[in-house]
Each structure stands twice: as C-alpha cells, then as structure tokens.
Protein backbone atom coordinates (compact mmCIF):
# COMPACT_ATOMS: atom_id res chain seq x y z
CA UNK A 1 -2.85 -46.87 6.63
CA UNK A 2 -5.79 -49.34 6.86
CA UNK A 3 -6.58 -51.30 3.75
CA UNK A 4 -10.72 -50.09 4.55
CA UNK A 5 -8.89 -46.48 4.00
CA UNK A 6 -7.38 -46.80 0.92
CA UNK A 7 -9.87 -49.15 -0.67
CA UNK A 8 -12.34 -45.76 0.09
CA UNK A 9 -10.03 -43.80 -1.87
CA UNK A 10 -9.78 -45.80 -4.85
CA UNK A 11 -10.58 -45.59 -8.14
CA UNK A 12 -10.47 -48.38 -10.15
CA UNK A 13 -7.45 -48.14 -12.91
CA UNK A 14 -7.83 -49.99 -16.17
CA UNK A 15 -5.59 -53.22 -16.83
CA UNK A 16 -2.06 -52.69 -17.96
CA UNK A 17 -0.17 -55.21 -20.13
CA UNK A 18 3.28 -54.74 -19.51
CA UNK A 19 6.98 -56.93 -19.52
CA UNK A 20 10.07 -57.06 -17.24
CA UNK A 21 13.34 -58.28 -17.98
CA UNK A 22 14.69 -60.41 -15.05
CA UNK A 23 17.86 -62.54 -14.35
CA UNK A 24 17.40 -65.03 -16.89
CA UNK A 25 13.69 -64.66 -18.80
CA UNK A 26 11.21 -61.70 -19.52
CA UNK A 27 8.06 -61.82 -17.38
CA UNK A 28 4.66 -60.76 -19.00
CA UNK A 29 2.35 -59.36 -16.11
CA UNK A 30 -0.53 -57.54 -15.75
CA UNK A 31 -1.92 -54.49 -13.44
CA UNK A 32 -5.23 -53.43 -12.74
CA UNK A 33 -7.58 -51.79 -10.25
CA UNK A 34 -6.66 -49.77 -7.50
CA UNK A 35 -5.96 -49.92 -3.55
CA UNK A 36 -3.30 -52.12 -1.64
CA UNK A 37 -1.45 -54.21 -3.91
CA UNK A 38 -2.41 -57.64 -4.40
CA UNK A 39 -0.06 -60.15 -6.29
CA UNK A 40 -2.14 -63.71 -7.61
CA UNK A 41 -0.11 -66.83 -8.23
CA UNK A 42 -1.71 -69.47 -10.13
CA UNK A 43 -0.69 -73.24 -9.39
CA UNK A 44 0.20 -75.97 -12.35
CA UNK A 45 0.23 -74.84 -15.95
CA UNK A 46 -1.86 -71.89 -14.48
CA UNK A 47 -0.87 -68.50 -16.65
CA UNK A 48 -1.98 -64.69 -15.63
CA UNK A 49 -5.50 -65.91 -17.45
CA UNK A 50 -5.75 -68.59 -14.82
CA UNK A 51 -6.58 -65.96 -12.54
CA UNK A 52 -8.66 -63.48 -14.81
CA UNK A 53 -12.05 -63.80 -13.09
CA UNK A 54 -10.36 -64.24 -9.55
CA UNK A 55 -8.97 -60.82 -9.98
CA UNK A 56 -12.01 -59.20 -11.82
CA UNK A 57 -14.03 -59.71 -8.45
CA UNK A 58 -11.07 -57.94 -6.37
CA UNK A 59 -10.09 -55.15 -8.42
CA UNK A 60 -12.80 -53.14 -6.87
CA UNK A 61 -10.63 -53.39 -3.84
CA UNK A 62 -6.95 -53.77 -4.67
CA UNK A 63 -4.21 -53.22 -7.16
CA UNK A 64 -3.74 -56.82 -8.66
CA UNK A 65 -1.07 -58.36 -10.35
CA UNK A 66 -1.37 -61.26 -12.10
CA UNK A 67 1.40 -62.61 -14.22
CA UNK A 68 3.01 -65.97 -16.67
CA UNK A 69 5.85 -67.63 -14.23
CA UNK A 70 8.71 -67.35 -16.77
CA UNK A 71 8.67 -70.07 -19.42
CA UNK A 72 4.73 -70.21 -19.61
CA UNK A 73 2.26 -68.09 -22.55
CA UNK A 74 3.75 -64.69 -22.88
CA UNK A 75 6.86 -65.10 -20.70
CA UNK A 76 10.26 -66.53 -21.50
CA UNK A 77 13.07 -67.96 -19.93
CA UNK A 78 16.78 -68.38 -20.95
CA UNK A 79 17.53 -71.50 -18.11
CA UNK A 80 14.99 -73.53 -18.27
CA UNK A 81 15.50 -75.50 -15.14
CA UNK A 82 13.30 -73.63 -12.52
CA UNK A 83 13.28 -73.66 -9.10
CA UNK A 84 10.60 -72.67 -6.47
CA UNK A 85 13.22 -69.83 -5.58
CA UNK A 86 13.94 -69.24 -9.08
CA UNK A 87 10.13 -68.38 -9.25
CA UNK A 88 9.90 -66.14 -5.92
CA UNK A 89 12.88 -64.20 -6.91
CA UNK A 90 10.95 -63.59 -10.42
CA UNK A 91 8.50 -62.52 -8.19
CA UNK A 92 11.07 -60.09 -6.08
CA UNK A 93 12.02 -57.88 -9.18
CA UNK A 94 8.24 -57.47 -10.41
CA UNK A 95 7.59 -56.39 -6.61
CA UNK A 96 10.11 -53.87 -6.91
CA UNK A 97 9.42 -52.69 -10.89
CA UNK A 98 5.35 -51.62 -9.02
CA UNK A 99 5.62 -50.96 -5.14
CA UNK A 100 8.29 -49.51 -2.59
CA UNK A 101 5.76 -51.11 0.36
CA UNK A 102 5.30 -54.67 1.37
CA UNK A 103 2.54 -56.77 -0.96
CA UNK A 104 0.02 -59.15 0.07
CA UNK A 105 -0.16 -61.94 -2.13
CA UNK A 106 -2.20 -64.82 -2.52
CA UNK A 107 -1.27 -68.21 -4.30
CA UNK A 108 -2.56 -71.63 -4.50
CA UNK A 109 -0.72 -74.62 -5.23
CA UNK A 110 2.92 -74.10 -6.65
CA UNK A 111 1.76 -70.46 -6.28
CA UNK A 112 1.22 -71.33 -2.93
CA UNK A 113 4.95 -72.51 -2.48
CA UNK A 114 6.41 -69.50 -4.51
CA UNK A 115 4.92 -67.59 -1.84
CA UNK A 116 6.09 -68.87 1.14
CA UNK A 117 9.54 -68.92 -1.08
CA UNK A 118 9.05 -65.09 -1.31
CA UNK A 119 8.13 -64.83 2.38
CA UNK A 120 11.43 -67.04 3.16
CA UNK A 121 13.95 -64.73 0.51
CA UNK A 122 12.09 -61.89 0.33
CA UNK A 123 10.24 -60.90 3.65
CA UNK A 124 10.81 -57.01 3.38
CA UNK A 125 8.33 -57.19 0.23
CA UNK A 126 5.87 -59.24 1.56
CA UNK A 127 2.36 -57.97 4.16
CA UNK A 128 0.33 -60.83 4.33
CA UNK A 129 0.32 -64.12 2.66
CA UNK A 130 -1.99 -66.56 1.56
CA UNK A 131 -0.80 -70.19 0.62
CA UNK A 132 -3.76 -71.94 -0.82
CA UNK A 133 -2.61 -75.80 -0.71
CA UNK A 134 1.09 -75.46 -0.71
CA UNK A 135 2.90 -78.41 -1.55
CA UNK A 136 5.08 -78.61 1.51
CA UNK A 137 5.53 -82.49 1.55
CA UNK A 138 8.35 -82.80 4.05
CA UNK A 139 5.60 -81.42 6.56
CA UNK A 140 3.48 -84.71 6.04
CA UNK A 141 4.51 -88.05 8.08
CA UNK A 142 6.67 -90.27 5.81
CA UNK A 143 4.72 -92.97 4.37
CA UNK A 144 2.02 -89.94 3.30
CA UNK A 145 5.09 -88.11 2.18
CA UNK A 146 6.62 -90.91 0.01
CA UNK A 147 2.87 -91.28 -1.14
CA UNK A 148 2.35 -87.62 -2.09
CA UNK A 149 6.11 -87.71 -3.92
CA UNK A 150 5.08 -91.33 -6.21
CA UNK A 151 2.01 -89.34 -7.33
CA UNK A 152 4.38 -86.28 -8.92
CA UNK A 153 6.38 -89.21 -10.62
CA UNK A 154 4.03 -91.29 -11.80
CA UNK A 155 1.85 -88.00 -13.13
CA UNK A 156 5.51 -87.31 -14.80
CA UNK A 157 5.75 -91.05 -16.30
CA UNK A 158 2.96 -90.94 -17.48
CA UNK A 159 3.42 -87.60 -19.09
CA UNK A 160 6.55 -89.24 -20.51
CA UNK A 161 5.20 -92.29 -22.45
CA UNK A 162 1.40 -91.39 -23.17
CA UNK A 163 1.99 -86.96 -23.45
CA UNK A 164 0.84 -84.24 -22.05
CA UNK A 165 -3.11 -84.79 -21.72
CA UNK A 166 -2.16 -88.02 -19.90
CA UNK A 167 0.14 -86.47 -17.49
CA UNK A 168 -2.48 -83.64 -16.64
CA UNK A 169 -5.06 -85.99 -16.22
CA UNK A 170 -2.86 -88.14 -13.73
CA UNK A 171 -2.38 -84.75 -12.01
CA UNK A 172 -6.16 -84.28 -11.88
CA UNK A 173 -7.05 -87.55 -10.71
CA UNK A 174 -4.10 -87.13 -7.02
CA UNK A 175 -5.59 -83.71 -7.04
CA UNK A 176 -9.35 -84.58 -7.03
CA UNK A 177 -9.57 -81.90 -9.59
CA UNK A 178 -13.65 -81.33 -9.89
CA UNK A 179 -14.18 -79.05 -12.93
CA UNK A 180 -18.25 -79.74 -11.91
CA UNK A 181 -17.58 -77.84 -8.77
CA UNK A 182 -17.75 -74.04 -9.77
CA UNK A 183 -19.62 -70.99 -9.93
CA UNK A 184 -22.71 -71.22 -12.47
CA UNK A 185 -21.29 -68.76 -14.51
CA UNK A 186 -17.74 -69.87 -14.61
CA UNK A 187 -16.66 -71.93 -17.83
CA UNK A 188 -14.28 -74.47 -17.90
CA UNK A 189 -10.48 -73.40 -19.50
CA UNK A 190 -10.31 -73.86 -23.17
CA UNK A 191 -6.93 -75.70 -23.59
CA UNK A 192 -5.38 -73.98 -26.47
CA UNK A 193 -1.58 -74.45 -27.61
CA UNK A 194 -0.29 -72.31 -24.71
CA UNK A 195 -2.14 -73.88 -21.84
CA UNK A 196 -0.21 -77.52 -23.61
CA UNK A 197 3.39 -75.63 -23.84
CA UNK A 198 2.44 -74.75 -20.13
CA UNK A 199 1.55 -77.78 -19.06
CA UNK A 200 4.65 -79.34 -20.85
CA UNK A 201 7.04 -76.67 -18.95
CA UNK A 202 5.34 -77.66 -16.10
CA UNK A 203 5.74 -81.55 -16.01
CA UNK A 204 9.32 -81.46 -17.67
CA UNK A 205 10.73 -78.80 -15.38
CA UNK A 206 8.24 -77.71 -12.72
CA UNK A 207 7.00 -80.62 -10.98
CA UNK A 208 9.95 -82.09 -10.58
CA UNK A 209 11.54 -78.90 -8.74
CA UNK A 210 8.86 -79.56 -5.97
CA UNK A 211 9.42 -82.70 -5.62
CA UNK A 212 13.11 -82.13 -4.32
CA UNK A 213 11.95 -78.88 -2.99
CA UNK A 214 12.50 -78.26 0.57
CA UNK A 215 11.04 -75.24 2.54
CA UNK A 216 13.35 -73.61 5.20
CA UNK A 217 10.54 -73.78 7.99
CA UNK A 218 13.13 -71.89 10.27
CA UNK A 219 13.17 -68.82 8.11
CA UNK A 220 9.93 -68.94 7.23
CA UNK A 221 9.06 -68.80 11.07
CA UNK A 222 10.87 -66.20 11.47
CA UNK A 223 9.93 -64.24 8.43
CA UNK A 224 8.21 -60.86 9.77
CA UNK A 225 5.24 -61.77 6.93
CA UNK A 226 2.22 -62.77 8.01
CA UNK A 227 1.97 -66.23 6.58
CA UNK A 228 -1.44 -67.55 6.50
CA UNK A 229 -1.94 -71.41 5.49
CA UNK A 230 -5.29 -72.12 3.54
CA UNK A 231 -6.99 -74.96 2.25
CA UNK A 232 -10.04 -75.91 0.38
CA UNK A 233 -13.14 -76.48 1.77
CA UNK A 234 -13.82 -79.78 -0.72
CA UNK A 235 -10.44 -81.05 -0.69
CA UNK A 236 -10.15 -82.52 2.98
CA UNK A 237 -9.23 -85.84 1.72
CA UNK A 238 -6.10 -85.06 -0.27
CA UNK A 239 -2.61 -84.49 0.70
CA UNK A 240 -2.14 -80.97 -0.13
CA UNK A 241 -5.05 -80.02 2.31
CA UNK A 242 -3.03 -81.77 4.74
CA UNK A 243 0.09 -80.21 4.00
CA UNK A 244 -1.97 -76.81 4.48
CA UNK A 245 -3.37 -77.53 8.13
CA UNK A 246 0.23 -78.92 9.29
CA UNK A 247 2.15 -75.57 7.76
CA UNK A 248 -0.39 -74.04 9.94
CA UNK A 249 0.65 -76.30 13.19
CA UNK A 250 4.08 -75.58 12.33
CA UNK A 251 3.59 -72.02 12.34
CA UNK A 252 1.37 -71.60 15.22
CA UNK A 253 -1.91 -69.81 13.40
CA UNK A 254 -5.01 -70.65 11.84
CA UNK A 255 -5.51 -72.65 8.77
CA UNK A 256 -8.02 -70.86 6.96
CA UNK A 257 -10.73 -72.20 4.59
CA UNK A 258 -11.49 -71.13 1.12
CA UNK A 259 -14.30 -72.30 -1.02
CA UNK A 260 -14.09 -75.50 -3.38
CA UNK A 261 -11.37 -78.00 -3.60
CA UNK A 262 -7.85 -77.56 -5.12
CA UNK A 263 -8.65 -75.79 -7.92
CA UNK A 264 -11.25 -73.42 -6.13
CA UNK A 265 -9.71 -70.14 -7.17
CA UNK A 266 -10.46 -70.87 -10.41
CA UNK A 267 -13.76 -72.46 -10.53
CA UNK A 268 -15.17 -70.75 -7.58
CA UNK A 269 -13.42 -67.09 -8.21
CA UNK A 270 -16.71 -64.72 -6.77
CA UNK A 271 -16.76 -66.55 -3.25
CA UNK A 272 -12.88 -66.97 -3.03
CA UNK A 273 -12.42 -63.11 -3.80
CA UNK A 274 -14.33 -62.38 -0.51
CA UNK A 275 -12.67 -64.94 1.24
CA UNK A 276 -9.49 -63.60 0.31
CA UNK A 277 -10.42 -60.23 1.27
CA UNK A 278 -11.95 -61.21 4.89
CA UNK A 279 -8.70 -62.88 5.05
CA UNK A 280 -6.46 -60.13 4.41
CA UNK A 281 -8.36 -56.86 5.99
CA UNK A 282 -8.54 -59.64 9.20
CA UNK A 283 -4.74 -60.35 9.55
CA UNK A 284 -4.12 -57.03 8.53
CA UNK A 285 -6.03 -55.69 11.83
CA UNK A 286 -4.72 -58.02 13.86
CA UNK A 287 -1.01 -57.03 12.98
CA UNK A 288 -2.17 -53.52 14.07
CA UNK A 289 -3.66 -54.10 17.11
CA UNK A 290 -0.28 -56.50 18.05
C-alpha cells in the first residue's frame, strides 16, 4: 500500500515506553504516532531524547521508534564491547518485537552506520534507508582516510587524559558541530549525568568500534533495501559529508541533502522531518513504479 494511503488512515497513537530483552542487554524504546513505521537512530552519545523533537514533527505521518543503543540512559548491556553489528542486530529483534513488514529507518552518524549494518544483516526488515553522514571511512582516499581515523583517536586521547567534556569537545571541533545553527525554537541539550555516562560509553567502547569498522559494500549492494546516502547541507567541508556522497557513487544513486550540518537532525528537527518524508514517500514511488 502507498505510504500517502496509510498516512490518510491514521490516527495518531500516544507514545509508549516500553523494554526488550535482547542477546546480551535490555533495550528501552519508545513508540508513537501512527502510519508506516519509522525507526530514528541518533549518532554519538545521542539517546531516544536525542531525537524527541525530530520525531514529534513526523508522528503525524508515521509510527516512530526511537530508542537508547544498549549501554546508554535507560538501556543496559551485559558485554560491553559493541560493535556496529552488535547495534543493528539490537536493532533486528526490536524490528521484530513491533512489525512483520519491512521498516524505513533513518539515522545519522553512527546511526547512520547501524543502518546500513541493518540493511547489510538484516535486509528482509528494512524498506528504505536513510544514512545521514555515515562514517564509512574506507570509502574516502587514504591520506583523507588516515586523517578521518587520527581525529577518532586523538578525540579518544584526549578523552583519556583531560575526561569526558574534553573528548566531546575534540569530537565537536572534527565534526564542525554548530549548536548556533538550529531552529529558533530548538534549545540546546542540557547535559545531565546520562548524556556524560553516554558520552563515556561512547568514547571508551563506541568510537573505537568504527574506527576498525569495515562495511561489506558487496552486500550492501546487493541488499534489496533501498539505501539512500544523505548529507548535510552545512557540512560540505568535513569528512563525513564526503563519506556520504562517495557511499552514494558506490552505490549508484543520489546523495540526498538534509538541512544543517552534522548535527542537523537535532538542531534543525521541523525542516529535516519534511526532508525525511519527501525522501521516503519519493523512493518509495520510485520502487513501485520499477
């Protein structure tokens, strides 16, 4: 069925708090609206709150579920070492807990990765995906690539002698992370003690799984999802908007732009929601008509 039908038929459902045992941790996640479902990853120490106002401006159109990757806020893990693939297969059994029919899901960043992860283990589950900025490094030409993987350790080093605000802020500065650049009515995060426990999972165990992460292109070309590459329309000078317009070479399609810079899903939520959904109800017509 067209997503334009079902989106008619919907009525917006109220959000759901729920938890799902998994190999290995309990995930915290969160339902709410109505329609096709839609699945948001947040990048970095990013929790399900990461994407609260992203997926307040889309619930009018789709079932969303946000969640905590296991080991950040409300979720837990019992092996803390963490892979990309240990993340998408997270993903797999929360799939399976809501829908019987292939989700589209959007993420940005190491959400971004996790979903071309879930695309590459998981392709049954998956309609149409959007990778906001992956961090596919091996895609970008070697002294870029060495470049791209210094800035992870030194952002780690530094995380190491000087803490955790230090290591976020070295993130920040490789990122071009522009907190000015947002919607008028979006506030900045508070950083309250779970956003630091999340950013400490994050530099101790996350970052350095992409680092020595490497994405099976061949499966992922092969992958019956519809895999579509995105990028920021501020961030043209750093390496993960690169990364985005070469997965998109790789793959043959379109690298699609989305407002702001890196962290645009976040500080720009109202004009990325319609983005995302002229992304998805496009794709989605053009797998029909194909």
């Amino acid at each position: 069925m067209a997503i334009e039908g079902l989106i008619e038929r919907a009525e917006i459902t109220p959000m759901k708090e729920s938890m799902l045992d998994v190999p290995g941790a309990r995930l915290r996640h969160f339902v709410r609206g109505s329609g096709p479902l839609l699945v948001l990853i947040a990048g970095g120490p990013g929790d399900a709150s990461m994407n609260e106002a992203l997926a307040s401006h889309l619930e009018d159109r789709y079932t969303v579920l946000t969640y905590d990757r296991r080991g950040l806020s409300g979720s837990t893990t019992d092996e803390p070492e963490v892979t990309p693939a240990t993340h998408a297969d997270d993903l797999s059994h929360l799939l399976s807990a809501h829908t019987s029919e292939p989700a589209h899901v959007f993420g940005s960043s190491l959400g971004g990765l996790i979903s071309l992860e879930l695309a590459v283990r998981h392709p049954e589950q998956v309609g149409v995906v959007i990778a906001h900025e992956a961090p596919v490094t091996r895609l970008l030409p070697e002294p870029e690539r060495v470049a791209a993987i210094q800035d992870f350790l030194g952002a780690e080093e530094v995380f190491q002698a000087e803490g955790v605000m230090a290591g976020l802020r070295r993130s920040a500065t490789f990122l071009d992370i522009d907190p000015t650049d947002r919607e008028p009515d979006v506030e900045p995060a508070a950083w309250g003690p779970d956003m630091l426990r999340n950013a400490e999972f994050l530099l101790t165990y996350d970052t350095p799984a992409i680092r020595a992460h490497v994405l099976d292109l061949a499966e992922l070309k092969g992958s019956p999802a519809r895999v579509v590459p995105a990028a920021g329309e501020s961030s043209r000078h750093i390496w993960p908007h690169k990364c985005a317009r070469l997965l998109a070479e790789e793959l043959g399609t379109t690298c699609e732009m989305l407002p702001g810079g890196h962290n645009g899903y976040a500080f720009r939520p109202r004009a990325t929601a319609e983005r995302i959904h002229q992304v998805l109800t496009e794709r989605s017509r053009q797998s029909v008509a194909s």
